[in-house]
C-alpha atoms as a PDB file:
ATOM      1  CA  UNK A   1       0.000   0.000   0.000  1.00  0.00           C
ATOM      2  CA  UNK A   2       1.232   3.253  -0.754  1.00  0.00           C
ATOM      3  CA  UNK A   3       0.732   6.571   1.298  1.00  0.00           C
ATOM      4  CA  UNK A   4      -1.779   7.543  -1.702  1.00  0.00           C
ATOM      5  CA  UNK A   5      -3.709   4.229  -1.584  1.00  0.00           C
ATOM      6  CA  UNK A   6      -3.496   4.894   2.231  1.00  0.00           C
ATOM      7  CA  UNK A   7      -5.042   8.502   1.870  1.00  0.00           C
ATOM      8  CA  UNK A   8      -7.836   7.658  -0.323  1.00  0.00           C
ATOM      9  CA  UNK A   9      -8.726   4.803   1.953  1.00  0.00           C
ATOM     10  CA  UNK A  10      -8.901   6.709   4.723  1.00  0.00           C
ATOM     11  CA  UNK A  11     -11.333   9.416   3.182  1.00  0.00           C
ATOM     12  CA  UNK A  12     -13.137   6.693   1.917  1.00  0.00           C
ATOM     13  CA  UNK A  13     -13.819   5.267   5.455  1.00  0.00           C
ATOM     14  CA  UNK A  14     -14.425   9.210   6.948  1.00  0.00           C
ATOM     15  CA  UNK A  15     -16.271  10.652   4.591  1.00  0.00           C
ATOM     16  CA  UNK A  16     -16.734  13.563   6.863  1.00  0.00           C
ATOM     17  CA  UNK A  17     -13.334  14.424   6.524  1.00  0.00           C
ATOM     18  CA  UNK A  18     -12.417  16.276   3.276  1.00  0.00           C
ATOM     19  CA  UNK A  19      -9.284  14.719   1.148  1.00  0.00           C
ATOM     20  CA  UNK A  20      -7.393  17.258   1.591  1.00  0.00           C
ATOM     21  CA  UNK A  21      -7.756  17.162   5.525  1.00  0.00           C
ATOM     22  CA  UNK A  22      -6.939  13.030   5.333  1.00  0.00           C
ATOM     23  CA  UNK A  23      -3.904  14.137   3.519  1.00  0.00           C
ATOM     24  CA  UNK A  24      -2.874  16.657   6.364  1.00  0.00           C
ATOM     25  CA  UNK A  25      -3.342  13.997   8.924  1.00  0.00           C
ATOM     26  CA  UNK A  26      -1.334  11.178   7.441  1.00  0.00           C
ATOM     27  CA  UNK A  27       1.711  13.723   6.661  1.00  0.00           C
ATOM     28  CA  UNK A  28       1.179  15.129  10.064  1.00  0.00           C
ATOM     29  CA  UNK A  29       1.797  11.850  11.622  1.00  0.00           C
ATOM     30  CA  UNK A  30       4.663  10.947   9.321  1.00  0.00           C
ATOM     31  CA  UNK A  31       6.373  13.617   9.880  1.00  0.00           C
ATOM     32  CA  UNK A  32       6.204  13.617  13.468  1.00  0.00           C
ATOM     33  CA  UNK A  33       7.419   9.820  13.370  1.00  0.00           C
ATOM     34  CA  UNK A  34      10.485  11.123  11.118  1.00  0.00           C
ATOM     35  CA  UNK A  35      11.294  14.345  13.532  1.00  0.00           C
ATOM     36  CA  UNK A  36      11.526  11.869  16.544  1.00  0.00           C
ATOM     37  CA  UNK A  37      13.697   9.442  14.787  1.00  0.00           C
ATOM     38  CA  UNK A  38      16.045  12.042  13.946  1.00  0.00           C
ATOM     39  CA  UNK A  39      16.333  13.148  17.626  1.00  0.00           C
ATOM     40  CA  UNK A  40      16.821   9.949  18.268  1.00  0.00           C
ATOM     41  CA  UNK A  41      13.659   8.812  19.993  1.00  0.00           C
ATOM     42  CA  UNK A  42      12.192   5.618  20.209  1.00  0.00           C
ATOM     43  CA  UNK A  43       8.447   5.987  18.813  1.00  0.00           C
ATOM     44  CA  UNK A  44       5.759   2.885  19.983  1.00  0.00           C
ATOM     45  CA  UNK A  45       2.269   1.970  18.547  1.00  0.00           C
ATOM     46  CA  UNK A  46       0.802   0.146  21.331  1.00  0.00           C
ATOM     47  CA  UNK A  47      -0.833  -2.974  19.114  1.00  0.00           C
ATOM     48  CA  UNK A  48       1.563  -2.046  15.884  1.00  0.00           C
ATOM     49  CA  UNK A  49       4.808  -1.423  17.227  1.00  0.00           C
ATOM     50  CA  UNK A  50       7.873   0.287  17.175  1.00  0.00           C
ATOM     51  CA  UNK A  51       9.889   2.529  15.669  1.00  0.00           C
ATOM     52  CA  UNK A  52      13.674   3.213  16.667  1.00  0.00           C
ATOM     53  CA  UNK A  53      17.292   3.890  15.427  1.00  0.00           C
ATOM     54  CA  UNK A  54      20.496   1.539  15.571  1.00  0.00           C
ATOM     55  CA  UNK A  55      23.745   2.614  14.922  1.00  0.00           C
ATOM     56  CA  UNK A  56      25.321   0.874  12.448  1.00  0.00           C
ATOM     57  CA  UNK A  57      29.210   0.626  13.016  1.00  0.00           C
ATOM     58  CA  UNK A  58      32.178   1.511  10.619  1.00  0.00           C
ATOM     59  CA  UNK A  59      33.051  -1.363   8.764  1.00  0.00           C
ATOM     60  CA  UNK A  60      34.907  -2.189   5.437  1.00  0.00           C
ATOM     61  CA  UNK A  61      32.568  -3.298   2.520  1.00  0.00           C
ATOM     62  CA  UNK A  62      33.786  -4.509  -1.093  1.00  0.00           C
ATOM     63  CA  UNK A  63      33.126  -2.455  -4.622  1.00  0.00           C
ATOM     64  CA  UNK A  64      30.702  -5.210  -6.262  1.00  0.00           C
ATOM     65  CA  UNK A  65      32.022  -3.922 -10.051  1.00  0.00           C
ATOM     66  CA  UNK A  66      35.839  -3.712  -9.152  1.00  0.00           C
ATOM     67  CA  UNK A  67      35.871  -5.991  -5.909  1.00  0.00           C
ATOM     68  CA  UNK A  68      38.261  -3.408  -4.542  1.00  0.00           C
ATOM     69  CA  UNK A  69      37.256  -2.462  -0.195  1.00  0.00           C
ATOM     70  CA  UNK A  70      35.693   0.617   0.518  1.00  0.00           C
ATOM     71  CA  UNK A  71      35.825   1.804   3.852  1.00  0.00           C
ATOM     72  CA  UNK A  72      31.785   2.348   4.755  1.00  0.00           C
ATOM     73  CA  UNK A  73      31.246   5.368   7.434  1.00  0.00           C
ATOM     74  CA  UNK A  74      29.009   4.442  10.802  1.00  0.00           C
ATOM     75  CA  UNK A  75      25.302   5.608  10.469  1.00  0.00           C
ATOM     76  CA  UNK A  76      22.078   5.397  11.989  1.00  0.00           C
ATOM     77  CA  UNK A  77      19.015   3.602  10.527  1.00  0.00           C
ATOM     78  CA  UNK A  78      15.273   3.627  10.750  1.00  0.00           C
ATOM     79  CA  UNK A  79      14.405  -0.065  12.357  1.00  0.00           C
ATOM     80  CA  UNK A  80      11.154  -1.464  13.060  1.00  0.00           C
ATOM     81  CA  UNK A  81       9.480  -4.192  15.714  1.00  0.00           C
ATOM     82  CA  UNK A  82       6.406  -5.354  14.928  1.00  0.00           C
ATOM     83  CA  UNK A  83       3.754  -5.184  17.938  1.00  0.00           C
ATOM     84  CA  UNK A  84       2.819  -8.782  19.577  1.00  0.00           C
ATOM     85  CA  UNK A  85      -1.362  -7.785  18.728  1.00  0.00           C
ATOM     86  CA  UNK A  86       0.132  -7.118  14.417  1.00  0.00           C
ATOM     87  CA  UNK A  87       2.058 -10.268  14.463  1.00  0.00           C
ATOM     88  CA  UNK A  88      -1.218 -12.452  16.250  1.00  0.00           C
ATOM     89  CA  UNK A  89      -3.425 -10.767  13.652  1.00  0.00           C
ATOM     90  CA  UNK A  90      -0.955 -11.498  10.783  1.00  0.00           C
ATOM     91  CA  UNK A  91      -0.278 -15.051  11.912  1.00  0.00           C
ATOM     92  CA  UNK A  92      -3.930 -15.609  12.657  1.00  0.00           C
ATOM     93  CA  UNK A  93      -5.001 -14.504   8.806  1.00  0.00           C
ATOM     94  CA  UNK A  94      -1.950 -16.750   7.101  1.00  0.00           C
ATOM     95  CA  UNK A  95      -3.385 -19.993   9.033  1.00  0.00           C
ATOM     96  CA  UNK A  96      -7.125 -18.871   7.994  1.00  0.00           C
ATOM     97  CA  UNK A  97      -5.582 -18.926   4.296  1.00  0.00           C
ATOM     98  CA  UNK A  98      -4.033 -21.802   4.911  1.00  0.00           C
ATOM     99  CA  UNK A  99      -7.504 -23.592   5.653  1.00  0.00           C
ATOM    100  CA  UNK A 100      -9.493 -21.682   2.777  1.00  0.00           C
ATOM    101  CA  UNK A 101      -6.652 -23.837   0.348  1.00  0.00           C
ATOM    102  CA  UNK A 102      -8.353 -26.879   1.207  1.00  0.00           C
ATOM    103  CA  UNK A 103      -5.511 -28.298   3.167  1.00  0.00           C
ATOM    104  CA  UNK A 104      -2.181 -27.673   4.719  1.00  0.00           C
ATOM    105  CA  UNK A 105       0.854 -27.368   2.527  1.00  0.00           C
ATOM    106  CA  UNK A 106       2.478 -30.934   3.941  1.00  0.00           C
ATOM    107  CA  UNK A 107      -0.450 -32.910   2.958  1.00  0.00           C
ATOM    108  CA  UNK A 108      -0.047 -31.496  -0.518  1.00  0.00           C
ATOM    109  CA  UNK A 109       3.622 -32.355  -0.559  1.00  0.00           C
ATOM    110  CA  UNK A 110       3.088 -35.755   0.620  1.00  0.00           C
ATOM    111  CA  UNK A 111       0.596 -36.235  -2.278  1.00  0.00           C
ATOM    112  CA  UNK A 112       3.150 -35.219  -4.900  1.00  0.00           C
ATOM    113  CA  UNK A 113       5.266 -37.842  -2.981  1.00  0.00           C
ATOM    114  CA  UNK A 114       2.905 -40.846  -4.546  1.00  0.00           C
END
């Protein structure tokens, strides 16, 4: 899903909110996600999860075209942990499509077995 797709679903589902107002909202909150991230902050979605920063350290990487090394400089990356109610709700819709397939995936291996 892109943040478009994400807008227009979102005015879609509040159609007392005007597009443009949706769009405010879901920059708003991006935004402030980004700003805390850069001050390092740790930001947390109670159900979703968690946004933080790791420091990556100096290390020597390789050229893939030449193969020669190339020192590569420390920095600090986004990282995310999904939330234990996202990962029951994921987990919980795989199985369900799982079952909808008409069987699990080692009963259909063991049938190409035969």
């Amino acid at each position: 899903m892109t943040k478009s797709e994400l807008i227009a679903r979102l005015a879609a589902r509040n159609p007392h909110l005007y597009q443009r107002d949706v769009e405010r909202i879901v920059a708003t909150v991006f935004d402030q996600i980004s700003k805390a991230l850069a001050s390092g902050d740790r930001v947390e979605l109670r159900g979703f999860g968690a946004f933080s920063v790791k420091q990556r350290e100096p290390r020597t990487g390789r050229n893939p075209r030449t193969g020669e090394q190339v020192a590569v400089a420390s920095k600090r990356v986004p990282y995310f942990k999904t939330g234990k109610d996202l990962r029951d709700r994921l987990n919980k819709e795989a199985q369900r499509a799982l079952g909808s397939q008409g069987g699990s995936a080692s009963s259909e291996s063991a049938g190409d077995k035969k």
